[in-house]
Protein backbone atom coordinates (compact mmCIF):
# COMPACT_ATOMS: atom_id res chain seq x y z
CA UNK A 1 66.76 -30.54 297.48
CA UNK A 2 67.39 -28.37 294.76
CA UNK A 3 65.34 -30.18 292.47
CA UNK A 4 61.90 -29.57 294.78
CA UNK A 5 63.04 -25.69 293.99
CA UNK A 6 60.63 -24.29 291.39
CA UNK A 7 61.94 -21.09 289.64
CA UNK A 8 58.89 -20.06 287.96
CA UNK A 9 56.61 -20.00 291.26
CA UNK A 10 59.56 -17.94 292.62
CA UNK A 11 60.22 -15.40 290.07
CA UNK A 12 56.13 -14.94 290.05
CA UNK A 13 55.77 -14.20 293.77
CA UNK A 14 58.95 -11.78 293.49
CA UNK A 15 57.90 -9.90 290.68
CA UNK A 16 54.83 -9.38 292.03
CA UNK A 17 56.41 -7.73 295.28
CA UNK A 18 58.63 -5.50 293.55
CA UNK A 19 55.48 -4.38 290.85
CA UNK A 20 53.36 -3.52 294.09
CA UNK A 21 56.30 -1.77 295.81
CA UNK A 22 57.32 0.45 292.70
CA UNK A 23 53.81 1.21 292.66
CA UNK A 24 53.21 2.31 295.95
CA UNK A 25 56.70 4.19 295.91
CA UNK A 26 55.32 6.22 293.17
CA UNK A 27 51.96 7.49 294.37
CA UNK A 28 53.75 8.55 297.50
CA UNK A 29 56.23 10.46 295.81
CA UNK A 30 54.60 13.36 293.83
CA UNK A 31 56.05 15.73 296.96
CA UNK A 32 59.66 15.28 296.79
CA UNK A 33 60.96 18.64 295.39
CA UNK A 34 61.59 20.14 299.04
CA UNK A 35 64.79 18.86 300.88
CA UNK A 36 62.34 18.07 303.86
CA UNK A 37 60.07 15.79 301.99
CA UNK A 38 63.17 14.21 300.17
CA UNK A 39 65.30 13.50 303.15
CA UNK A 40 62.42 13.54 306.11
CA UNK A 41 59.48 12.27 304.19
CA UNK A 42 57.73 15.72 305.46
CA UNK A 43 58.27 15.22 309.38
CA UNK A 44 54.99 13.31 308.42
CA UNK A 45 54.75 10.15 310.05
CA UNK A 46 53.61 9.30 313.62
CA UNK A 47 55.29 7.22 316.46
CA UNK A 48 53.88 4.40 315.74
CA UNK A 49 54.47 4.73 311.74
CA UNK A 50 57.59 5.01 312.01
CA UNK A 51 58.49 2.28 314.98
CA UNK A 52 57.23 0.24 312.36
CA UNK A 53 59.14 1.52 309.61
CA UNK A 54 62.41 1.60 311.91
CA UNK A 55 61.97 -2.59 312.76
CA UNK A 56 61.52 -2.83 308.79
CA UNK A 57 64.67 -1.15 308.60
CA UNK A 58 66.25 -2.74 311.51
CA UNK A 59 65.18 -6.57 310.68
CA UNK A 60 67.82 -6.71 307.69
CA UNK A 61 68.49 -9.41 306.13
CA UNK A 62 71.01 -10.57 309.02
CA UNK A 63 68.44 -10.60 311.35
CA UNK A 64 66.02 -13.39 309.24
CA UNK A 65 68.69 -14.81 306.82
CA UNK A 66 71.85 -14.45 308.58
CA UNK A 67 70.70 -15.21 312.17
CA UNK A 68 68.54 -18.27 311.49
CA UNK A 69 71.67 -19.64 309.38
CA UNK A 70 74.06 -18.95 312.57
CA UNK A 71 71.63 -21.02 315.05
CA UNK A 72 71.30 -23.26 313.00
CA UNK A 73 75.12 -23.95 312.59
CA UNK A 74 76.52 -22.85 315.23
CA UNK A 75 73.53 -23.06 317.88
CA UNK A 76 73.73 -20.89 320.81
CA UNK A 77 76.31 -18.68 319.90
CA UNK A 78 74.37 -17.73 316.80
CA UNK A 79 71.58 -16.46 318.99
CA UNK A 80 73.67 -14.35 320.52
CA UNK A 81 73.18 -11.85 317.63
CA UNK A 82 69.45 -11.85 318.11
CA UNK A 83 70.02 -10.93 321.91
CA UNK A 84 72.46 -8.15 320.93
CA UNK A 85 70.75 -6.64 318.48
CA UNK A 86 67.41 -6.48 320.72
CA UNK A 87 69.29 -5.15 323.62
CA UNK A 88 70.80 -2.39 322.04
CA UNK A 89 67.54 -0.58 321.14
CA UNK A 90 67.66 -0.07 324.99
CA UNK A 91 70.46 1.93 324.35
CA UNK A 92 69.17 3.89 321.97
CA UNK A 93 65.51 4.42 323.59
CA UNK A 94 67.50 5.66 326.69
CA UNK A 95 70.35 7.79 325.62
CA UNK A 96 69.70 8.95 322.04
CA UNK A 97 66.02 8.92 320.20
CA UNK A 98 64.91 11.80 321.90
CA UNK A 99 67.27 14.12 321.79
CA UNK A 100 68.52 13.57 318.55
CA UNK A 101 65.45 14.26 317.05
CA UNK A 102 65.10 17.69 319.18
CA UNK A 103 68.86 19.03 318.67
CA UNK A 104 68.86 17.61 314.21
CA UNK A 105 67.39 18.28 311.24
CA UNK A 106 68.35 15.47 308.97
CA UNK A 107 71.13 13.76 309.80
CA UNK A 108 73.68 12.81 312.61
CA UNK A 109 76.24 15.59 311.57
CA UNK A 110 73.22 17.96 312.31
CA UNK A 111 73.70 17.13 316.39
CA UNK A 112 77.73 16.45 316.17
CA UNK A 113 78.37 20.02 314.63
CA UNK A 114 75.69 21.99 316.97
CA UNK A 115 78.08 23.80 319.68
CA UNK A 116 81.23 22.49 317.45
CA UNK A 117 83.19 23.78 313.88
CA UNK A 118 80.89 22.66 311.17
CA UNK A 119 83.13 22.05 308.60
CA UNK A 120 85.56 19.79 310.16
CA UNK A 121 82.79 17.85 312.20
CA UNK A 122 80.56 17.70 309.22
CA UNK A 123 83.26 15.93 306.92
CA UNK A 124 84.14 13.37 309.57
CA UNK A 125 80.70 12.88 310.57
CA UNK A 126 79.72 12.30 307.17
CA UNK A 127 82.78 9.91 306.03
CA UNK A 128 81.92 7.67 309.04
CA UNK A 129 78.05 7.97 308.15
CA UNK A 130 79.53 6.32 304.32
CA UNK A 131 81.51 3.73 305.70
CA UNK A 132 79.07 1.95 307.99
CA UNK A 133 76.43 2.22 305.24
CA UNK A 134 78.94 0.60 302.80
CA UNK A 135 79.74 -2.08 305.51
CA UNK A 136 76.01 -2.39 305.86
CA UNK A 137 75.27 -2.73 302.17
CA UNK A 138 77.88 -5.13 301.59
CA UNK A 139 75.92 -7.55 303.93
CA UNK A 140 72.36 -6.96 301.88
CA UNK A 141 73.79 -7.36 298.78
CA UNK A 142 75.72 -10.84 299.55
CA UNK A 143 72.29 -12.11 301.60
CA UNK A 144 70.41 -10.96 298.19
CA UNK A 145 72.66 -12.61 295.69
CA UNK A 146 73.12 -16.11 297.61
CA UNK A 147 68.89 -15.59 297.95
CA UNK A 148 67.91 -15.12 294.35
CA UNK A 149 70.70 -17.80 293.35
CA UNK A 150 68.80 -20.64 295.80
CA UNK A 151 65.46 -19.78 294.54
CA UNK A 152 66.47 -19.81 290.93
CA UNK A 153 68.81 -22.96 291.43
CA UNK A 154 71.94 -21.05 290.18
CA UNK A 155 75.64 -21.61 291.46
CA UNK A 156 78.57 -20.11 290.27
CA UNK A 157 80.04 -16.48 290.69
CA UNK A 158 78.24 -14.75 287.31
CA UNK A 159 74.50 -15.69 287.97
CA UNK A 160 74.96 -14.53 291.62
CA UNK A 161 76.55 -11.58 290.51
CA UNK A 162 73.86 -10.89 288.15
CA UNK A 163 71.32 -11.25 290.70
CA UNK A 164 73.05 -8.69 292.98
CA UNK A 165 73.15 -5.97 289.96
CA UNK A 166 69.29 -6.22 289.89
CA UNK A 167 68.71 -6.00 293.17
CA UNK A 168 70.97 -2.61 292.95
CA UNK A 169 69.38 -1.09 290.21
CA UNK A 170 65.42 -1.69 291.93
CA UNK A 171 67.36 -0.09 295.21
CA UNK A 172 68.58 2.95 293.25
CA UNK A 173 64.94 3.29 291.37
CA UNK A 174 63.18 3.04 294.67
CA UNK A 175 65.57 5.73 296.23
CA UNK A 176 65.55 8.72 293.07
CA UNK A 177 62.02 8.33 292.62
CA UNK A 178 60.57 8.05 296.54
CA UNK A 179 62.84 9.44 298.87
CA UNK A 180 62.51 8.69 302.39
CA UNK A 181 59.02 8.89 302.37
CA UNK A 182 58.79 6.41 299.47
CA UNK A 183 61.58 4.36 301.07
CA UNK A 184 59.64 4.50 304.66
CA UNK A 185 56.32 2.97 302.97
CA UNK A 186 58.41 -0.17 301.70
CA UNK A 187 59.91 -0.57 305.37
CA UNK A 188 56.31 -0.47 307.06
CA UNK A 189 55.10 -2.85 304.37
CA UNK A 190 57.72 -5.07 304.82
CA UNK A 191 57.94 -5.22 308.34
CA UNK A 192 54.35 -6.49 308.46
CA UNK A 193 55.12 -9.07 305.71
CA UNK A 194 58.36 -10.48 307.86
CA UNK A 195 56.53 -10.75 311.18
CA UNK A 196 53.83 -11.84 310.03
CA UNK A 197 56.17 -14.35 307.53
CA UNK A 198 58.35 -15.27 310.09
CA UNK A 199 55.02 -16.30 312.67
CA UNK A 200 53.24 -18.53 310.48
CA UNK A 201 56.27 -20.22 310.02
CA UNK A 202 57.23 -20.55 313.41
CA UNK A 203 53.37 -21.57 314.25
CA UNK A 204 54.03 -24.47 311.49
CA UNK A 205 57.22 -25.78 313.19
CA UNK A 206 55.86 -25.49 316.88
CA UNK A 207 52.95 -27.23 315.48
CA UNK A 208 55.16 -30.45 314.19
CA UNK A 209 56.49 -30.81 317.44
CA UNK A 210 53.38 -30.50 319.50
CA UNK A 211 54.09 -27.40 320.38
CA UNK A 212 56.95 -28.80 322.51
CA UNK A 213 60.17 -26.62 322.52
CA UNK A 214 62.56 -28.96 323.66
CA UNK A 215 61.29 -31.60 321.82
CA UNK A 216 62.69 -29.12 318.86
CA UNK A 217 65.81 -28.52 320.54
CA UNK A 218 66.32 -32.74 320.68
CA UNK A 219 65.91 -32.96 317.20
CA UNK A 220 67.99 -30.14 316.56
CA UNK A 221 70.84 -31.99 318.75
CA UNK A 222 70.47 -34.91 316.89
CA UNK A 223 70.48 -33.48 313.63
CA UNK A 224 73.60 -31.57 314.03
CA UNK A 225 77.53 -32.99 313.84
CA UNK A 226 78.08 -30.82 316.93
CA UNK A 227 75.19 -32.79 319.18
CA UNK A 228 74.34 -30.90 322.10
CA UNK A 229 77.42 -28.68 321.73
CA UNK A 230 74.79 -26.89 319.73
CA UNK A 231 72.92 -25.93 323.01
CA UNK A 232 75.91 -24.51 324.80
CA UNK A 233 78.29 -21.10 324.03
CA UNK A 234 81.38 -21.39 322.37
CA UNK A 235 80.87 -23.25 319.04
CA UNK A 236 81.04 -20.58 317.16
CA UNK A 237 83.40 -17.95 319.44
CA UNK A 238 85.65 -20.54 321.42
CA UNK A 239 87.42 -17.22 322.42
CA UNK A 240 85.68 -15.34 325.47
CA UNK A 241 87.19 -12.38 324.44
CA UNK A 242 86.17 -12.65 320.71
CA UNK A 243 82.32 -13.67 321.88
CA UNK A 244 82.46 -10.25 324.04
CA UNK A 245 83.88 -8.34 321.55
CA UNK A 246 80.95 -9.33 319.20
CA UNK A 247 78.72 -8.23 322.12
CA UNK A 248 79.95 -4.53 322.59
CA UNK A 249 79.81 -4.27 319.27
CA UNK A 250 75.71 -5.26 318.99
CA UNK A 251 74.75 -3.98 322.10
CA UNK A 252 76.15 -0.44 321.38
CA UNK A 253 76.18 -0.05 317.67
CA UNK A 254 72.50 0.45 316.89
CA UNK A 255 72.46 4.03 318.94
CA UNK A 256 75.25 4.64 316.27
CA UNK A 257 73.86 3.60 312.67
CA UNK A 258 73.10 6.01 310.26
CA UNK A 259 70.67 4.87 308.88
CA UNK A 260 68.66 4.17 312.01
CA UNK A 261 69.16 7.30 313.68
CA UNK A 262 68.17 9.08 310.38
CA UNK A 263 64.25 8.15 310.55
CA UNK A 264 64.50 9.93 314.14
CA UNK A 265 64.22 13.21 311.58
CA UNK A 266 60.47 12.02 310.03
CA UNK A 267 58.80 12.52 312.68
CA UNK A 268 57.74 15.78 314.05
CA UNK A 269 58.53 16.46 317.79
CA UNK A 270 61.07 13.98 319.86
CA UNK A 271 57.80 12.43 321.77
CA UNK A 272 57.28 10.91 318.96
CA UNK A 273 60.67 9.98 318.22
CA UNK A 274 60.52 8.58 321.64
CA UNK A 275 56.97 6.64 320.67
CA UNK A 276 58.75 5.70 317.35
CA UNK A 277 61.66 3.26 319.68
CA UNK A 278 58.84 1.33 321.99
CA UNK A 279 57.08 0.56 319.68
CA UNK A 280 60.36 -0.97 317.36
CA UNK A 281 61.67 -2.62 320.23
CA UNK A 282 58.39 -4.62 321.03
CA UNK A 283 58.32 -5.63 317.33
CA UNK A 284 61.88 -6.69 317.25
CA UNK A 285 61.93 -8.24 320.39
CA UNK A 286 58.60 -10.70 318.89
CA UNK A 287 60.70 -11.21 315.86
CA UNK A 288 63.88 -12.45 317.61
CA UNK A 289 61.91 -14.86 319.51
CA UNK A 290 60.67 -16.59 316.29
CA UNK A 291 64.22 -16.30 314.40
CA UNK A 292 65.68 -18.48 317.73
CA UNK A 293 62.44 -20.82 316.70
CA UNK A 294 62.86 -21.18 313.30
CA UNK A 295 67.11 -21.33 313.66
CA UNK A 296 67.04 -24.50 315.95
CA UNK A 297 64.04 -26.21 313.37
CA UNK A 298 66.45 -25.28 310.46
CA UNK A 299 69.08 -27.41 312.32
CA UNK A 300 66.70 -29.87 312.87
CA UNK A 301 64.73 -30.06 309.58
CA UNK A 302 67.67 -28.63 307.16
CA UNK A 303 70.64 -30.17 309.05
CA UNK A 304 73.58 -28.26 309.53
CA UNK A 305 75.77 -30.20 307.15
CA UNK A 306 73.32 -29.10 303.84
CA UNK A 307 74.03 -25.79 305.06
CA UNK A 308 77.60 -25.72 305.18
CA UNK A 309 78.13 -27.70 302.31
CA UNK A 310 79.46 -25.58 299.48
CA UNK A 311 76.86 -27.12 296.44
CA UNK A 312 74.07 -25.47 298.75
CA UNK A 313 73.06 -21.99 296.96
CA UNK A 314 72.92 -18.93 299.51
CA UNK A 315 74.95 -21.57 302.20
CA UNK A 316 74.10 -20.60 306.00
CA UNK A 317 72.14 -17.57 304.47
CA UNK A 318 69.81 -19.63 302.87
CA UNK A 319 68.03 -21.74 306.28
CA UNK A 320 64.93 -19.94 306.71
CA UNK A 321 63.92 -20.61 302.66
CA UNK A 322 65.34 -24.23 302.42
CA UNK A 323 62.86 -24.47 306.03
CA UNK A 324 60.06 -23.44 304.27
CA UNK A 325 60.88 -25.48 301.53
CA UNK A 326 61.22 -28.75 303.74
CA UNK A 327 58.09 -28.00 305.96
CA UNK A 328 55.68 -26.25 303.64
CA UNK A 329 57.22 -27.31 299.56
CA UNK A 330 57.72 -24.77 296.83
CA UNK A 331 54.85 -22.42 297.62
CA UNK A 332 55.74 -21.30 301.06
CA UNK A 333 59.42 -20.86 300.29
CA UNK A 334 58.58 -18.90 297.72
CA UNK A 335 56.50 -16.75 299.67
CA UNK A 336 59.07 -16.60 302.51
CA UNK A 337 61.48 -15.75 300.01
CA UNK A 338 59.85 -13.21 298.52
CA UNK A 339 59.38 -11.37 301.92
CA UNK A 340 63.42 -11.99 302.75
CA UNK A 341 63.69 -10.08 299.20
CA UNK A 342 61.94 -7.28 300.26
CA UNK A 343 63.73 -7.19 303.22
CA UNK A 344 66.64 -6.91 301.48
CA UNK A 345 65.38 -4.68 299.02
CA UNK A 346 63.93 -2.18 302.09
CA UNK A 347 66.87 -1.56 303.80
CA UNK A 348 69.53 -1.48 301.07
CA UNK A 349 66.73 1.53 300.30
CA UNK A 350 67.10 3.04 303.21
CA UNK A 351 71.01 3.11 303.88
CA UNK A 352 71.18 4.39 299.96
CA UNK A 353 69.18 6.97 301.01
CA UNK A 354 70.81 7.81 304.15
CA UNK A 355 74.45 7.84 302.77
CA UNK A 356 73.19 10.21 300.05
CA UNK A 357 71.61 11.99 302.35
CA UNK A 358 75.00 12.65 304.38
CA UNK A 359 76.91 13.21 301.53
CA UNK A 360 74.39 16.24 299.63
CA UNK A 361 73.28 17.65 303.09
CA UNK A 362 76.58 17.52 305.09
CA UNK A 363 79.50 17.51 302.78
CA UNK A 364 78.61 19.66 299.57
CA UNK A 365 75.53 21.89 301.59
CA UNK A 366 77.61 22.72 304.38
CA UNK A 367 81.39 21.88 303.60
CA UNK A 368 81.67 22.62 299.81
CA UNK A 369 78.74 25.01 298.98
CA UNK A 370 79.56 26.48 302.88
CA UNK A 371 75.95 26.55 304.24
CA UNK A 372 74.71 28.49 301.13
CA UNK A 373 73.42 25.43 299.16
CA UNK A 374 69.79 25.83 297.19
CA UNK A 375 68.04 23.02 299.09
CA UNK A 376 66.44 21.65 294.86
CA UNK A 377 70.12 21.29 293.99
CA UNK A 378 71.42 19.39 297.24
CA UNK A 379 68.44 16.65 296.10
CA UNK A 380 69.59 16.37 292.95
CA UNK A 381 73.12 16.19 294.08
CA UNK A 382 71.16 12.96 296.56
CA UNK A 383 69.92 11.38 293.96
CA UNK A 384 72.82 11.32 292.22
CA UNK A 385 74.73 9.77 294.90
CA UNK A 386 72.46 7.53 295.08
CA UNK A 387 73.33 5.95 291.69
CA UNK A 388 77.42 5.43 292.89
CA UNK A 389 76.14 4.55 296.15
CA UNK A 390 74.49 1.55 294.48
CA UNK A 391 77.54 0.56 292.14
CA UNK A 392 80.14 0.51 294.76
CA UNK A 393 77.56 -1.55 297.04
CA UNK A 394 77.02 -3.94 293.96
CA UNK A 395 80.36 -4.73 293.86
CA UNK A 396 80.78 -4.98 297.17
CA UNK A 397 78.16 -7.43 297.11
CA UNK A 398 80.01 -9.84 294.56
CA UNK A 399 83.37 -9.80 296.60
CA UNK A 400 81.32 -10.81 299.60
CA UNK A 401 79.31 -13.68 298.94
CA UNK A 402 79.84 -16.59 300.88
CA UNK A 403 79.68 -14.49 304.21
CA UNK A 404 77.22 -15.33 306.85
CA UNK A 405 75.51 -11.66 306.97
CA UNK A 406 75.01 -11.47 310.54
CA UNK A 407 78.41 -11.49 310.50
CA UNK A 408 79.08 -9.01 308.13
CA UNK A 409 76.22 -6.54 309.36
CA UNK A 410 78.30 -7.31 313.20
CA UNK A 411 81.18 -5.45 311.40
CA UNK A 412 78.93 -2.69 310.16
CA UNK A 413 77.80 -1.91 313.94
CA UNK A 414 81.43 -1.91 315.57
CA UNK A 415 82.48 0.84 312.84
CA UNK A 416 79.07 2.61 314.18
CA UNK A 417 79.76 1.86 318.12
CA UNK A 418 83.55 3.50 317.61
CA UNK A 419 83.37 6.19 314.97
CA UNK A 420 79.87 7.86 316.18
CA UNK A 421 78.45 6.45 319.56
CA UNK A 422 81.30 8.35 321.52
CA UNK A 423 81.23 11.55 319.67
CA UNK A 424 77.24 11.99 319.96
CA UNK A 425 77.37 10.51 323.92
CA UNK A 426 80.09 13.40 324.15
CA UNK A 427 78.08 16.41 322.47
CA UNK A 428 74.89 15.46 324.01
CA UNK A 429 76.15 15.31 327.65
CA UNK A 430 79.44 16.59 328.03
CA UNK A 431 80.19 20.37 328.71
CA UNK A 432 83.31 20.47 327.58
CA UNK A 433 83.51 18.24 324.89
CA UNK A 434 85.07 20.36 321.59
CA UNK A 435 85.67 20.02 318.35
CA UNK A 436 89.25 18.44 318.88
CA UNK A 437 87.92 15.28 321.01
CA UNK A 438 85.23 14.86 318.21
CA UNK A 439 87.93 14.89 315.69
CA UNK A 440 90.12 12.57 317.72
CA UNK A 441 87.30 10.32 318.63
CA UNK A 442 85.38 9.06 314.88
CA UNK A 443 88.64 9.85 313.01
CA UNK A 444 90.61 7.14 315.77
CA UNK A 445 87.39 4.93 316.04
CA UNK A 446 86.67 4.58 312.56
CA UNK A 447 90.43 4.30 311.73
CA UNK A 448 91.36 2.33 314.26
CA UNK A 449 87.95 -0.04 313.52
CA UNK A 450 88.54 -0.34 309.78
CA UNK A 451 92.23 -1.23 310.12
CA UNK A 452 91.44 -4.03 312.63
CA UNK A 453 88.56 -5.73 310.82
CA UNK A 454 91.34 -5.80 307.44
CA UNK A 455 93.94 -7.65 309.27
CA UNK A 456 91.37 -9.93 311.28
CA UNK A 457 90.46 -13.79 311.04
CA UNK A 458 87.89 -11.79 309.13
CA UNK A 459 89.04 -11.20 305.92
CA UNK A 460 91.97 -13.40 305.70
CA UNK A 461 93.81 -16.52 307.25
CA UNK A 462 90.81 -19.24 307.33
CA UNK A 463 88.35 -21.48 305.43
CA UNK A 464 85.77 -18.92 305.96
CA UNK A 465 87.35 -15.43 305.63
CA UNK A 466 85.98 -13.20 303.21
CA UNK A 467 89.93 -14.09 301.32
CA UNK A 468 90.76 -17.68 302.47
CA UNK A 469 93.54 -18.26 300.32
CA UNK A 470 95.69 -15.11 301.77
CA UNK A 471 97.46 -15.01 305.18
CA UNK A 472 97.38 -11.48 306.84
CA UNK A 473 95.42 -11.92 309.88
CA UNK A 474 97.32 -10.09 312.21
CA UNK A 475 94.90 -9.37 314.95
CA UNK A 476 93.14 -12.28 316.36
CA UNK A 477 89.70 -11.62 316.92
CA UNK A 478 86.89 -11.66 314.23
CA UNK A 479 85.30 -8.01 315.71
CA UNK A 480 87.37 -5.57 316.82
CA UNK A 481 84.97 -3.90 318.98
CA UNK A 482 86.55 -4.72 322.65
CA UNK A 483 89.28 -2.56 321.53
CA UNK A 484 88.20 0.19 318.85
CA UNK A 485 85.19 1.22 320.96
CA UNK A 486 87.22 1.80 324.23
CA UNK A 487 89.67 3.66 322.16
CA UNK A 488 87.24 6.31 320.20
CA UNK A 489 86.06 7.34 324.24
CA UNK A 490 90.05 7.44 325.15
CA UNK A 491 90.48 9.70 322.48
CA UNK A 492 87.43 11.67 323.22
CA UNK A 493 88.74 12.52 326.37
CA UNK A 494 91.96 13.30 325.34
CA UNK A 495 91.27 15.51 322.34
CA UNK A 496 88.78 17.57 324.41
CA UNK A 497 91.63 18.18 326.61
CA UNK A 498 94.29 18.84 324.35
CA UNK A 499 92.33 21.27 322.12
CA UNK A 500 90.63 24.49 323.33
CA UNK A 501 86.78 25.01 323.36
CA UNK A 502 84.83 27.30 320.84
CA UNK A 503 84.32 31.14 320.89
CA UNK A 504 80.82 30.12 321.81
CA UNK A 505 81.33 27.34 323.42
CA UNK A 506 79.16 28.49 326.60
CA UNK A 507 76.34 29.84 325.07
CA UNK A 508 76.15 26.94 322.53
CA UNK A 509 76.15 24.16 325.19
CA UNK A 510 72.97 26.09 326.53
CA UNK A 511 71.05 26.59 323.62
CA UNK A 512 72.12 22.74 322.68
CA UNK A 513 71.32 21.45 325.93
CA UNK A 514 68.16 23.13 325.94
CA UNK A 515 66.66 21.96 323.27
CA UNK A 516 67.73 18.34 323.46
CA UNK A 517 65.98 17.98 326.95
CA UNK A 518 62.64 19.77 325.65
CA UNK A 519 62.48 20.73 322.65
CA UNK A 520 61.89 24.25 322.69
CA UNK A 521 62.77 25.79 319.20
CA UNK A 522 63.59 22.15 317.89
CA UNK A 523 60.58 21.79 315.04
CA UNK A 524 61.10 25.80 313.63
CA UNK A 525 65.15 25.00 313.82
CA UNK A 526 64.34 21.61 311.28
CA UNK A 527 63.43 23.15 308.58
CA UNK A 528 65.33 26.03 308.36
C-alpha cells in the first residue's frame, strides 16, 4: 500500500495549508499588544464564531485519527469515545459555559479564586491547567508524527521524530505571532475543512455500498479477525469496570479542559457563550456520526490486520488516510491528510496558547508579580512560554508514538474531570465551599489521577503500553477515572469542612453568585 503513497502530491497539499494559515494568522494579528486581544482575541467573536472555533478545537486529532482507528480495530468499543465525547458537551452547555464566562476574565483560575485566596488557588489552578494541556499535547504530537511519517512513507523513530519537531515549531509560530485571535481563525477554518472532509468521504463510502449501512457493517465483519465480535462491547474493554471508567472520564472531562473552557473568555456576554456550546455540539454531534461511518469502512476497506501490523506508518492512527487512499488514490488522501494536519496543527495552537496563558496570567500576574503585573510584560512572558511549552510537548510527542490518540487524549480528560470539574462545580454552586476543599480537591484529583495513569496497563506491563518492555502496572485499569474523579469531590467535601471560610466569604459568594446567574458587572470586571 505504501507504494500507491505519493510524497510529492502530499507535501504540496500540506504546504499549501500551512502557507494560507500563516497568512491568515498574520493579517489578523496586527492587535495583539493588549492582554485582552492576546489572550481573548478582543471579546470579539460571536456565538456562532466561536461554536465553530470551539468544534475546531474540540475535533482533535483523536476524534478523526484516533477514533476512526479504534472502530476500526476494536469496533464498538471504539465508538464509545465518539459517544463520550459528544455527551459531555451536555455537561458543559448545562452546568458551566455560562457562568464561566460571566464570573472570568481569561482563564479558569479567574472563577476558582473569585470568593477564595488567590494565590494558593491560582497556583493549583494553574499547575492542573499545565498538566492536562501537556497530556493533551502529547496525543497531537504522536497523531502528527505517525501522520506525516504515512504520507511521506517513512518508518523508524528519527524521521517521525523529525516530523513532530516541525509540527512544534509551526505551533509555536502560529501562537507568538496570532494569539488567540490568530489561533481562533485556524480553528474556524479548520473545522469547516474536517466536516466538510470527513462528509465527502463518508458520502463516497455510503455510496459504494448503496447507501446501505449494514451492508457496511457485513463487510466490516468479514474483514476483521474479530468477525462480528466487532459489532458488540467488550473487544477492546473486556473489563466493565475499565469500559466505565473510560466513560466518566469522557462524559465529564470536557466541562474541565483548559483549553475548551478558555474560548468561553472571546466572546463578550455569557449569551453568547451560551450560543457559542449549541452551536459546537450540533457540529460535533454531525461529525461523530461520520467518524462511526468512516471507522467501520476502514475495517472493511483497510482491514484491521494492516492497521495493527507494525510496518504500517501512523498504525491505528493512520485509518481515515489509508481510507482515502483505498477508496479515492493519492489525491484524496492527500487532501484528507492535509485537513487531519491542520487539525493537528489547530489545536496543539490552541492548548499552547492556553497553557501560556495560565502560566503569564495566573502564576507570575497574580502569584509572583502579586496582582501588580504590566499587562505588555505578562504577553511577553506568554509568548515565551509558549516556546518551552512546545519543546516539552515535542518530546513528549517522540516518547509517545505508537499510542492510539483517543486513548491518550482519554487520559488528558480524566486529569481534567478530577483536578478541575469538582473545584469549579464547588465554587459555582456551593456556599460554603473554601479555599481548603479547593486545595484538597485538584491537588488530590490531579495527584491522585497522575499517579494512577503511571502505574496503569497504560504505560507499562503489555504489548501496547506506552513502555511494553517494563512491568509496573500496579493498578489494573487503563483510566483511572472511576476512582480519581469520585475522590477530588470526597476531598472537596472534606477540605471545605476541615478548613474555615474567608473573611469575606459572605459577601463574596453574593457578588460571585450574582454575576454568574446574570451577568451584571461581568463585561466591565473582564477587562480590568
Amino acid at each position: 500500500m505504501s507504494d500507491e503513497i505519493n510524497p510529492v502530491i502530499n507535501m504540496v497539499v500540506f504546504g499549501i495549508f500551512v502557507v494560507a494559515t500563516l497568512v491568515i494568522v498574520f493579517r489578523v494579528s496586527k492587535k495583539n499588544a493588549t492582554a485582552t486581544e492576546f489572550f481573548a482575541g478582543g471579546r470579539s467573536f460571536s456565538g456562532p464564531q466561536n461554536g465553530v472555533a470551539i468544534a475546531g478545537d474540540y475535533l482533535s486529532a483523536a476524534s478523526f485519527l484516533g477514533i476512526c482507528g479504534a472502530i476500526a480495530v476494536a469496533g464498538y468499543d471504539g465508538f464509545l469515545y465518539s459517544i463520550g465525547f459528544l455527551v459531555a458537551w451536555l455537561v458543559a452547555l448545562l452546568l458551566v459555559a455560562e457562568l464561566l464566562r460571566n464570573t472570568g476574565r481569561f482563564t479558569m483560575a479567574d472563577v476558582l479564586s473569585f470568593r477564595l485566596k488567590q494565590r494558593p488557588v491560582r497556583m493549583a489552578a494553574a499547575l492542573a491547567t499545565l498538566v492536562v494541556c501537556f497530556f493533551y499535547l502529547v496525543a497531537q504530537m504522536a497523531g502528527a508524527g505517525g501522520l506525516v511519517a504515512l504520507l511521506l512513507g517513512l518508518s523508524g523513530p528519527v524521521p517521525t521524530g523529525i516530523t513532530v519537531a516541525i509540527v512544534g515549531v509551526v505551533m509555536i509560530v502560529y501562537v507568538i505571532v496570532g494569539g488567540m485571535k490568530g489561533t481562533t481563525w485556524v480553528q474556524i477554518i479548520k473545522a469547516v475543512l474536517l466536516v466538510a472532509g470527513a462528509g465527502i468521504l463518508t458520502i463516497v463510502v455510503l455510496a459504494m455500498v448503496g447507501f446501505d449501512f449494514g451492508e457496511l457493517l457485513q463487510r466490516a465483519v468479514d474483514a476483521s479477525p474479530q468477525g462480528e465480535a466487532i459489532l458488540a462491547p467488550g473487544l477492546q474493554y473486556p473489563n466493565p469496570i475499565d469500559f466505565l471508567s473510560l466513560g466518566l472520564a469522557l462524559v465529564l472531562g470536557t466541562a474541565g479542559l483548559p483549553h475548551v473552557l478558555m474560548r468561553f473568555y472571546t466572546v463578550p456576554t455569557g449569551k453568547e457563550a451560551r450560543r457559542s456550546v449549541v452551536w459546537a455540539i450540533w457540529i460535533i454531534g454531525v461529525f461523530y456520526l461520520f467518524t462511526l461511518v468512516l471507522g467501520y469502512a476502514a475495517a472493511a476497506f483497510v482491514g484491521p490486520e494492516v492497521l495493527t501490523d507494525p510496518s504500517t506508518p501512523g498504525g491505528q492512527n493512520a485509518a481515515a488516510p489509508l481510507l482515502a487512499l483505498e477508496i479515492g488514490g493519492p489525491v484524496l488522501m492527500a487532501v484528507i491528510s492535509a485537513i487531519a494536519f491542520a487539525t493537528i496543527l489547530a489545536v496543539v495552537a490552541g492548548l499552547a496558547i492556553t497553557a501560556a496563558t495560565s502560566f503569564a496570567h495566573d502564576i507570575y500576574a497574580s502569584v509572583i508579580k502579586k496582582g501588580q503585573a504590566d499587562p505588555k510584560q505578562e504577553v511577553k512572558v506568554a509568548r515565551r512560554t509558549v516556546v518551552v511549552i512546545g519543546i516539552i510537548a515535542i518530546l513528549g510527542g517522540i516518547v509517545a508514538q505508537g499510542q492510539n490518540v483517543a486513548f491518550l487524549v482519554a487520559l488528558a480528560f480524566a486529569v481534567a474531570a478530577s483536578a478541575n470539574l469538582p473545584t469549579i462545580l464547588y465554587s459555582l454552586f456551593w456556599k460554603r465551599f473554601n479555599t481548603t476543599g479547593a486545595l484538597w480537591s485538584m491537588y488530590g484529583g490531579l495527584i491522585s489521577c497522575i499517579v494512577l495513569i503511571v502505574f496503569s496497563p497504560a504505560v507499562s506491563g503489555g504489548p501496547k503500553s506506552m513502555f511494553p518492555g517494563a512491568d509496573f502496572d500496579l493498578f489494573p485499569l487503563s483510566n483511572p477515572g472511576i476512582v480519581s474523579i469520585p475522590l477530588a469531590f470526597v476531598l472537596g467535601v472534606i477540605g471545605t469542612f476541615v478548613g474555615k471560610p474567608e473573611a469575606d466569604h459572605d459577601a463574596k459568594q453574593a457578588e460571585m453568585e450574582v454575576r454568574s446567574f446574570t451577568g451584571a458587572n461581568a463585561a466591565k470586571a473582564s477587562d480590568h
